[in-house]
PDB file of N, CA and C in Angstrom:
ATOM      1  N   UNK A   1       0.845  -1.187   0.000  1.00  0.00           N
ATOM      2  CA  UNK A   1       0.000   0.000   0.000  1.00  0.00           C
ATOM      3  C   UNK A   1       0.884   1.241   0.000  1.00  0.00           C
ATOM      4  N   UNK A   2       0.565   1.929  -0.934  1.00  0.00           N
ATOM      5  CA  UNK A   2       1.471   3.138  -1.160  1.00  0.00           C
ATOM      6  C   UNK A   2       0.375   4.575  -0.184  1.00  0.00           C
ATOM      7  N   UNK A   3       1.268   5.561   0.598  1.00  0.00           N
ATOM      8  CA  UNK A   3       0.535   6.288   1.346  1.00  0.00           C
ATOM      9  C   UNK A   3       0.169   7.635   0.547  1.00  0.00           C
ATOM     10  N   UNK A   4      -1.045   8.107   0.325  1.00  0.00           N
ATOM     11  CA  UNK A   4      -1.480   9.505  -0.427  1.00  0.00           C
ATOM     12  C   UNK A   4      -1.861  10.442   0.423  1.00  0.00           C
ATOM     13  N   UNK A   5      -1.501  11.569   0.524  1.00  0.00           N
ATOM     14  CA  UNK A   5      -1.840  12.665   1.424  1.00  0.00           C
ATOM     15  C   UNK A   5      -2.861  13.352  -0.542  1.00  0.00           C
ATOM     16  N   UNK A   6      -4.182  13.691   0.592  1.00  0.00           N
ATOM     17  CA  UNK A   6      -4.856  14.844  -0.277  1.00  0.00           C
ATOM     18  C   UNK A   6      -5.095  15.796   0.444  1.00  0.00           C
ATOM     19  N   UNK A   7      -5.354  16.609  -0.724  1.00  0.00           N
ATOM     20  CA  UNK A   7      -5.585  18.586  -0.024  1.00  0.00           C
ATOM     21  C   UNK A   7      -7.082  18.281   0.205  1.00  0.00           C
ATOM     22  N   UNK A   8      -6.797  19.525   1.032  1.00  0.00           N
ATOM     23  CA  UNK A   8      -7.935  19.917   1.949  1.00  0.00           C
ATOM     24  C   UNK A   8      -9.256  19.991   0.754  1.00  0.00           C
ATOM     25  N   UNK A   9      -9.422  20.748  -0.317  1.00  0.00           N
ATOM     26  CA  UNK A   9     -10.591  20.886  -1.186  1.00  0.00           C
ATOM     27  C   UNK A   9     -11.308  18.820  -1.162  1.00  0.00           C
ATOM     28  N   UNK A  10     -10.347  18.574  -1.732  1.00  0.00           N
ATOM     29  CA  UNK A  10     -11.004  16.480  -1.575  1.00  0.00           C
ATOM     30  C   UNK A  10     -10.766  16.214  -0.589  1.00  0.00           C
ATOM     31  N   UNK A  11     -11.590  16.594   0.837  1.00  0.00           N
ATOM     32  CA  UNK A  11     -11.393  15.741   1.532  1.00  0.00           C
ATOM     33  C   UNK A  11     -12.710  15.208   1.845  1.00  0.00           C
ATOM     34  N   UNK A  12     -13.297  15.946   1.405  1.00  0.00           N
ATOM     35  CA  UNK A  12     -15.037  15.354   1.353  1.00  0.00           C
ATOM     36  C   UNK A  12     -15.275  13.953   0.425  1.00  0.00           C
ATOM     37  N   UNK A  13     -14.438  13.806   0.008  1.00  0.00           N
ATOM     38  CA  UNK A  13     -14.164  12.451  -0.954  1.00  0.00           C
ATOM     39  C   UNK A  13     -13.581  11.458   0.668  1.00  0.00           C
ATOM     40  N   UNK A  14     -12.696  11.927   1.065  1.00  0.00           N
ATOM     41  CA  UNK A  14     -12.427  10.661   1.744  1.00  0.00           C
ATOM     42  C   UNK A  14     -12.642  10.964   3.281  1.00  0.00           C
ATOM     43  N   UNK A  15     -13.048  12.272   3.848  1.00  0.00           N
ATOM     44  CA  UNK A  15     -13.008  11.844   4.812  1.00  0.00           C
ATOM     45  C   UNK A  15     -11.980  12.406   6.306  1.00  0.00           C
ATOM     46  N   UNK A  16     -10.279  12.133   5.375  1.00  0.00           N
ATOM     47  CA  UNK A  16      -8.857  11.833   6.151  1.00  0.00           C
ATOM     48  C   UNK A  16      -7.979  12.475   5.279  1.00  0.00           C
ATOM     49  N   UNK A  17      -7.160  13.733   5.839  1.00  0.00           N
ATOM     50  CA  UNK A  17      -6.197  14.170   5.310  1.00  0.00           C
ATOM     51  C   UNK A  17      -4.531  12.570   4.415  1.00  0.00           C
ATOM     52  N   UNK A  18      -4.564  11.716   4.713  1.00  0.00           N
ATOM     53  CA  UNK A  18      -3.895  10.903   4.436  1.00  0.00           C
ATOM     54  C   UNK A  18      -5.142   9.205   4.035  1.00  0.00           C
ATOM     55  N   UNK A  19      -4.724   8.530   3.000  1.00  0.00           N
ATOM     56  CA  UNK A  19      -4.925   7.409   2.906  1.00  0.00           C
ATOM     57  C   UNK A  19      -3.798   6.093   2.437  1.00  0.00           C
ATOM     58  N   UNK A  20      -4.685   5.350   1.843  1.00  0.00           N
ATOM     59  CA  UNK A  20      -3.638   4.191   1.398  1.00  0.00           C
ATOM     60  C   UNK A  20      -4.106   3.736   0.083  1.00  0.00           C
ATOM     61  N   UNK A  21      -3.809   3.404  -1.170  1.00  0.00           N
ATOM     62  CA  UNK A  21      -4.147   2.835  -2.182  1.00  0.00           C
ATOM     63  C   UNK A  21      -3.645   1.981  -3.005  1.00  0.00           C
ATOM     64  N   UNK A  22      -2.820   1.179  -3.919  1.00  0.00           N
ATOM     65  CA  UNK A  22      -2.703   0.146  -4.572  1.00  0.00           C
ATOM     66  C   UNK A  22      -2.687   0.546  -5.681  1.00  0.00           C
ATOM     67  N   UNK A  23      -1.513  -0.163  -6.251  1.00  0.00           N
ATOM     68  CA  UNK A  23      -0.806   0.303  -7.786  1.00  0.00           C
ATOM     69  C   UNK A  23       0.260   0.491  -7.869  1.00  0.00           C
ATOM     70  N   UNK A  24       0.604  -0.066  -9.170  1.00  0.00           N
ATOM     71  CA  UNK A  24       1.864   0.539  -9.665  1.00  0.00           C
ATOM     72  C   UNK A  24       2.280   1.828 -10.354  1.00  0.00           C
ATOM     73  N   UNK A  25       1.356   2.796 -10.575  1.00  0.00           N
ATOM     74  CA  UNK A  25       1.510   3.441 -11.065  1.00  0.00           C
ATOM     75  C   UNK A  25       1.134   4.920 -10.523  1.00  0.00           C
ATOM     76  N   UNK A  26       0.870   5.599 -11.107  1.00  0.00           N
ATOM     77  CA  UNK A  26       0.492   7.279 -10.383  1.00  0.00           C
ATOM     78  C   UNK A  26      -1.631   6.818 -11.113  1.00  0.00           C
ATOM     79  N   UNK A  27      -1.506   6.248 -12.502  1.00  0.00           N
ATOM     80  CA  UNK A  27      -2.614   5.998 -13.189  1.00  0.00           C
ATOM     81  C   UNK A  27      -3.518   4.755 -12.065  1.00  0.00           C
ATOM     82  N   UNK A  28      -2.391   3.880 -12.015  1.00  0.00           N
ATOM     83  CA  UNK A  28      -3.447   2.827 -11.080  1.00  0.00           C
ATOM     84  C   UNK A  28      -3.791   3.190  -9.365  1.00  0.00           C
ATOM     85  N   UNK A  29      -3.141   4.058  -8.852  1.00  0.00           N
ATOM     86  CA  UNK A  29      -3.296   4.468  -7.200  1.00  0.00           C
ATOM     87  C   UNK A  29      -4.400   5.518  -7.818  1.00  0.00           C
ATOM     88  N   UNK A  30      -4.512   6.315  -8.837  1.00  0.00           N
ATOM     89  CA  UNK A  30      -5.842   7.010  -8.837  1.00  0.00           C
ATOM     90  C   UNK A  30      -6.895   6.261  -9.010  1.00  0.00           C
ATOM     91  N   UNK A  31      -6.850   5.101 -10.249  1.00  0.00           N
ATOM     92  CA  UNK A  31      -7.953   4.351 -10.568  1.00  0.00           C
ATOM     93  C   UNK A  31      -8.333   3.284  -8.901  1.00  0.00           C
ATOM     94  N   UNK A  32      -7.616   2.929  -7.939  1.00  0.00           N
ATOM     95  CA  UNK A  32      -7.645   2.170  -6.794  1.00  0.00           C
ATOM     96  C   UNK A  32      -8.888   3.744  -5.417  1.00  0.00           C
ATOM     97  N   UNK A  33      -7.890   4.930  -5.960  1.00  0.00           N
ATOM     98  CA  UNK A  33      -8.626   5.536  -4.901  1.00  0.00           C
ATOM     99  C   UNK A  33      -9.894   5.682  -5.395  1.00  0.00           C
ATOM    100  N   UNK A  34     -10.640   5.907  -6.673  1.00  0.00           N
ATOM    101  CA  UNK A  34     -11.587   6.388  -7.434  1.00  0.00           C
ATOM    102  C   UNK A  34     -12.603   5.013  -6.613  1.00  0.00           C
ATOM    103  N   UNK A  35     -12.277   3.753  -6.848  1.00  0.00           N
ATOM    104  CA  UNK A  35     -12.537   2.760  -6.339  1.00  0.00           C
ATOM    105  C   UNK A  35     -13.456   2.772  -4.784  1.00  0.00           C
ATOM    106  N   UNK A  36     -12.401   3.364  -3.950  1.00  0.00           N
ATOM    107  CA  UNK A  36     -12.412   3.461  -2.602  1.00  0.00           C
ATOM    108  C   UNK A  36     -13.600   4.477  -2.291  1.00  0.00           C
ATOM    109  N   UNK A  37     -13.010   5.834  -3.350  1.00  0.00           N
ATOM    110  CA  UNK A  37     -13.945   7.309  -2.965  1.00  0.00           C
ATOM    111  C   UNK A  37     -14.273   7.794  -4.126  1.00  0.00           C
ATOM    112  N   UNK A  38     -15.598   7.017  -4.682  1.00  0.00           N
ATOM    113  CA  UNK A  38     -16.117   7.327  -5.860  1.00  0.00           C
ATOM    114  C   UNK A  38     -16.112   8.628  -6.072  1.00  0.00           C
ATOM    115  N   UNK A  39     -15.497   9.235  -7.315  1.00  0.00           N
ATOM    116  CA  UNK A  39     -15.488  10.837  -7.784  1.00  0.00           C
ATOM    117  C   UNK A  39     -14.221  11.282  -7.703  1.00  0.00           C
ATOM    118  N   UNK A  40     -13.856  10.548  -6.920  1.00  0.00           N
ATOM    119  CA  UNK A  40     -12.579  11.631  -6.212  1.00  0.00           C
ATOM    120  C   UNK A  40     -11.454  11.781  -7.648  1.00  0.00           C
ATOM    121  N   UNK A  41     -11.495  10.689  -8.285  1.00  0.00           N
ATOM    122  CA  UNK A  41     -10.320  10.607  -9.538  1.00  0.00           C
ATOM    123  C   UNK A  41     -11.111  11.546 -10.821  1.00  0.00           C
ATOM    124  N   UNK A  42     -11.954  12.122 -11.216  1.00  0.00           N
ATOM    125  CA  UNK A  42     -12.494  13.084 -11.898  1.00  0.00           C
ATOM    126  C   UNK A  42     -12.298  14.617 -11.236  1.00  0.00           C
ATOM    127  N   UNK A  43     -12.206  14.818 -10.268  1.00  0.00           N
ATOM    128  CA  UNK A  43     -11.446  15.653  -9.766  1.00  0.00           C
ATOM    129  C   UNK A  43     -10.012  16.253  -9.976  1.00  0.00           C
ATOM    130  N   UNK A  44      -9.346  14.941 -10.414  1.00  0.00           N
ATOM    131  CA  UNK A  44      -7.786  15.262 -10.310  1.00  0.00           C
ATOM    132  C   UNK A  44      -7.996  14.899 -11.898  1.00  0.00           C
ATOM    133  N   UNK A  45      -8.493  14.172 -12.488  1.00  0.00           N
ATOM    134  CA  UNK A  45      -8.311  13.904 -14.281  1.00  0.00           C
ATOM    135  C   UNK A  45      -9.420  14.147 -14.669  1.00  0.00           C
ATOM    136  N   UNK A  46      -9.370  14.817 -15.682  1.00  0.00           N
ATOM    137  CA  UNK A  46     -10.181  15.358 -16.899  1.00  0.00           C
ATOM    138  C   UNK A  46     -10.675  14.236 -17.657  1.00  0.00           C
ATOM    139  N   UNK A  47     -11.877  14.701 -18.564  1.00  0.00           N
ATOM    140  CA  UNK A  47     -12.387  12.751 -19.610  1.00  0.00           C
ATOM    141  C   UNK A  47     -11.239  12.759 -20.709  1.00  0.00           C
ATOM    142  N   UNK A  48     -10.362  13.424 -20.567  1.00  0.00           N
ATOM    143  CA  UNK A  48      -9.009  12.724 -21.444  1.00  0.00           C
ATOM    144  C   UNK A  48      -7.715  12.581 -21.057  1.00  0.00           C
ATOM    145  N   UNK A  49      -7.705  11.754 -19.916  1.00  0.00           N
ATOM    146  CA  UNK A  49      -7.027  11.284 -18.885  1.00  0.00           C
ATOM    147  C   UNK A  49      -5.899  11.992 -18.655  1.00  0.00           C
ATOM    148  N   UNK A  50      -6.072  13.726 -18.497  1.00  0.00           N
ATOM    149  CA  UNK A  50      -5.058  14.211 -18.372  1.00  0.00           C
ATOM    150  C   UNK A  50      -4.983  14.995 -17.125  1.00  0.00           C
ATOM    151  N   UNK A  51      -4.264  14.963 -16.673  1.00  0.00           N
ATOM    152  CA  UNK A  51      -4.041  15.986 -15.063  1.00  0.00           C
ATOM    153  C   UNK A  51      -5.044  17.292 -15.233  1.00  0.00           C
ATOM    154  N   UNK A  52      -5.766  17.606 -14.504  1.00  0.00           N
ATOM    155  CA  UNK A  52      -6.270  18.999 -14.269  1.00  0.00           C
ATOM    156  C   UNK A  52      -5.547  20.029 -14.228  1.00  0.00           C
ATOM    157  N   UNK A  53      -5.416  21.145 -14.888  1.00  0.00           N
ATOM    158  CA  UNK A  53      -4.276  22.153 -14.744  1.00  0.00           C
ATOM    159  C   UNK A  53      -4.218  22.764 -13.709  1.00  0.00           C
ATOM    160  N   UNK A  54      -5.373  22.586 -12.543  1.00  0.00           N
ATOM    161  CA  UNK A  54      -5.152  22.768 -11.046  1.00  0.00           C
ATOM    162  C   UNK A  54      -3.894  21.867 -10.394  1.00  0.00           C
ATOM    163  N   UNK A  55      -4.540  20.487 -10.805  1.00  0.00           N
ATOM    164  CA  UNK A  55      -3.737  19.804  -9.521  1.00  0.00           C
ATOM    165  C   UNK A  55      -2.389  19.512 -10.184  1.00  0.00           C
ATOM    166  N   UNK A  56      -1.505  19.174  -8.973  1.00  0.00           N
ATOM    167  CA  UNK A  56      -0.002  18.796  -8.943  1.00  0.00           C
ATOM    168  C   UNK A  56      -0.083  17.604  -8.161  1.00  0.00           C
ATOM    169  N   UNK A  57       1.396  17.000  -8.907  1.00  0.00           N
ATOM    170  CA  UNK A  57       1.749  15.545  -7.683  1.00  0.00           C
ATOM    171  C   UNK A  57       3.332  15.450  -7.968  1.00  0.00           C
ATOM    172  N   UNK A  58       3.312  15.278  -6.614  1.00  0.00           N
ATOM    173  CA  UNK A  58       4.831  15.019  -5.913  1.00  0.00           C
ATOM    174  C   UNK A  58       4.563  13.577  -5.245  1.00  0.00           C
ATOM    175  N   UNK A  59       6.043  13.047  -5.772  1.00  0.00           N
ATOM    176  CA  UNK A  59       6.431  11.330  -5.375  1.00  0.00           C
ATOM    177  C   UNK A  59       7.357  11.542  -4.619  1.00  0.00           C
ATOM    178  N   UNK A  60       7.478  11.352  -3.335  1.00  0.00           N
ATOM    179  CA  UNK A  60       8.701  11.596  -2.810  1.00  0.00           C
ATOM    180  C   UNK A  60       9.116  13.340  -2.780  1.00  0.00           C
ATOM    181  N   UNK A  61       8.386  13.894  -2.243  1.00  0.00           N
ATOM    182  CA  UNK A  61       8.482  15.030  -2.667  1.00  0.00           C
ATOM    183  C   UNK A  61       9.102  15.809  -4.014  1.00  0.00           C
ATOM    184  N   UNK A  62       9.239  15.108  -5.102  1.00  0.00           N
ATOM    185  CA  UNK A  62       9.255  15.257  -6.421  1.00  0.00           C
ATOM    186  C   UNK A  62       8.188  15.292  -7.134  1.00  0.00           C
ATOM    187  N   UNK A  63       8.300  16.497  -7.945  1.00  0.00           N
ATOM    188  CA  UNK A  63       7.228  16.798  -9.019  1.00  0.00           C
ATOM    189  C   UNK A  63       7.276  15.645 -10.046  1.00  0.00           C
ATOM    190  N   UNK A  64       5.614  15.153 -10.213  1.00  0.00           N
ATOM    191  CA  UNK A  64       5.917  14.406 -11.708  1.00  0.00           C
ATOM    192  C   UNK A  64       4.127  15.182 -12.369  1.00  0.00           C
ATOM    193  N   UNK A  65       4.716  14.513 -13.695  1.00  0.00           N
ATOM    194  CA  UNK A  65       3.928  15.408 -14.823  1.00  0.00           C
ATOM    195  C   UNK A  65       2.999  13.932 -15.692  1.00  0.00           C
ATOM    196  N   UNK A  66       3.283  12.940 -15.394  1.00  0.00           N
ATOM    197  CA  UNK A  66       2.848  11.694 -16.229  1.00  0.00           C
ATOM    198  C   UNK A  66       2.205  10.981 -15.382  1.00  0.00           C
ATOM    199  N   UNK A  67       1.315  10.513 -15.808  1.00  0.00           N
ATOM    200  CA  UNK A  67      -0.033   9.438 -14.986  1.00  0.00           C
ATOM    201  C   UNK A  67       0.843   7.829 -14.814  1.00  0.00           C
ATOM    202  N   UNK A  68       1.773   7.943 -16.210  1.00  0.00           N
ATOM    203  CA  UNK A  68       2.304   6.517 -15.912  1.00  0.00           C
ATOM    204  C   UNK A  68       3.491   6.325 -15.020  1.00  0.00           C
ATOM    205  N   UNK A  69       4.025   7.376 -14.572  1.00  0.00           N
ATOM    206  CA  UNK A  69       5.226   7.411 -13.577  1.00  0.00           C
ATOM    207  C   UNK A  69       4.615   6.035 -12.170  1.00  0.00           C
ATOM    208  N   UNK A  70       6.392   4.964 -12.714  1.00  0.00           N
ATOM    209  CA  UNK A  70       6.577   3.887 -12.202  1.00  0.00           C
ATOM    210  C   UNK A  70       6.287   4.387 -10.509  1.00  0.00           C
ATOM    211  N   UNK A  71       5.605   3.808  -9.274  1.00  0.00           N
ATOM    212  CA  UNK A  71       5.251   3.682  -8.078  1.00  0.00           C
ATOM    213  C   UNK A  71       6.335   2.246  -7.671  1.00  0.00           C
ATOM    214  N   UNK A  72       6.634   2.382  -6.134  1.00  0.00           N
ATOM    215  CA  UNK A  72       7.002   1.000  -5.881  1.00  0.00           C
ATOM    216  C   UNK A  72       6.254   1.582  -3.999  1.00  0.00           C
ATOM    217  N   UNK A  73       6.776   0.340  -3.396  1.00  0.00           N
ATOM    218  CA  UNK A  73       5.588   0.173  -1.922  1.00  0.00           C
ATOM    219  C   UNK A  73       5.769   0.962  -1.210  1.00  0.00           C
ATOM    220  N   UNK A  74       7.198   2.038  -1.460  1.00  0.00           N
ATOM    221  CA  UNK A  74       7.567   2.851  -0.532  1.00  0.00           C
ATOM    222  C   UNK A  74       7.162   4.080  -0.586  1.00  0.00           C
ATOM    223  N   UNK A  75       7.170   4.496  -1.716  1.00  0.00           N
ATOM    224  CA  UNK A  75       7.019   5.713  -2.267  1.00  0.00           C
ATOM    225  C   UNK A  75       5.898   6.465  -1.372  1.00  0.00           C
ATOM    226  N   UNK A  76       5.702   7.546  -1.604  1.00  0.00           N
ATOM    227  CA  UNK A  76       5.098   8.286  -0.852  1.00  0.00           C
ATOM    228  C   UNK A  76       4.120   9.512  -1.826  1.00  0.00           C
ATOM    229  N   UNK A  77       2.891   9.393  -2.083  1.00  0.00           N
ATOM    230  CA  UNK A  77       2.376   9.985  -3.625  1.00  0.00           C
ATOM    231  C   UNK A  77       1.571  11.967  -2.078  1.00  0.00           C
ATOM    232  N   UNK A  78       2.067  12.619  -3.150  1.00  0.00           N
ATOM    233  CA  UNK A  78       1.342  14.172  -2.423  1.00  0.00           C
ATOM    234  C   UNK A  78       0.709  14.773  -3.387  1.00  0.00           C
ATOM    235  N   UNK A  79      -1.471  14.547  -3.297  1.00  0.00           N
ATOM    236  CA  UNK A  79      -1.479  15.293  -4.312  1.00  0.00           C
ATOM    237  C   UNK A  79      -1.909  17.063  -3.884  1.00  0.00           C
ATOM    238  N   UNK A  80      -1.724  17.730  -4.696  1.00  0.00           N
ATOM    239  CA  UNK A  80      -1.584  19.388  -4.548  1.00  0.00           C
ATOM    240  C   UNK A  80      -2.613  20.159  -5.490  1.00  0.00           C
ATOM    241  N   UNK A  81      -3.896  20.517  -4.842  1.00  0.00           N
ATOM    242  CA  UNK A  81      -4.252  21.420  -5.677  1.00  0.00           C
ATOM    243  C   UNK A  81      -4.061  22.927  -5.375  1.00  0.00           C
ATOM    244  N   UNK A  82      -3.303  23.551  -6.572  1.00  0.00           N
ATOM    245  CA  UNK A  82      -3.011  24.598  -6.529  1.00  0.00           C
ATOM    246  C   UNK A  82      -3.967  25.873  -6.653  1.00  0.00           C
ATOM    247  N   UNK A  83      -3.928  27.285  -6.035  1.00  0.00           N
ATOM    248  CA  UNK A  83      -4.853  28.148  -5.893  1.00  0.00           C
ATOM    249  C   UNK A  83      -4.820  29.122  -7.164  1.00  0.00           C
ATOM    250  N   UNK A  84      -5.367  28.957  -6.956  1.00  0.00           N
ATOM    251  CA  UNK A  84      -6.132  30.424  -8.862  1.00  0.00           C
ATOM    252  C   UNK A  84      -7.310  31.142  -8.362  1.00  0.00           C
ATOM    253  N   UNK A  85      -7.321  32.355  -9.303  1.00  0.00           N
ATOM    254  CA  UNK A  85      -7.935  33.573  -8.992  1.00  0.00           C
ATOM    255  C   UNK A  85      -7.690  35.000  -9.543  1.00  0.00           C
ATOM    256  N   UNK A  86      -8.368  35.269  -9.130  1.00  0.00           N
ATOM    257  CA  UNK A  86      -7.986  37.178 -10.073  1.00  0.00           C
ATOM    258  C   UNK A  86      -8.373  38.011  -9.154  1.00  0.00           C
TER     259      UNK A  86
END
């Protein structure tokens, strides 16, 4: 089980500033949480499976930009939605 911290806006999706989800991938720990907290992965991906230009994710406190970025059990996934406005 790989550990996901979400922002405060989704937490009405789960609930818990931190969870746990399953996958190898950044694509399969979303499709595992979507699972868990129906909606919550339309939030963070668009219907053409691309990141929201809101949100960010850090692996290890590293930025990544690709849904398929390799996961292993340790890793540590942070997702970030960022603030906009005028």
């Amino acid at each position: 089980m790989i550990k996901v911290l979400i922002p405060s806006p989704l937490l009405s999706y789960t609930g818990v500033p931190e969870v746990e989800a399953d996958g190898a991938s950044l694509a399969e720990i979303l499709e595992d949480l979507d699972r868990r907290y129906p909606g919550l992965r339309f939030r963070i991906v668009d219907e053409q499976d691309r990141m929201r230009r809101h949100m960010r994710f850090f692996i290890n406190s590293e930025q990544v930009f690709d849904l398929a970025h390799p996961l292993t059990p340790t890793d540590s996934v942070q997702i970030v939605q960022a603030l906009s406005g005028g």
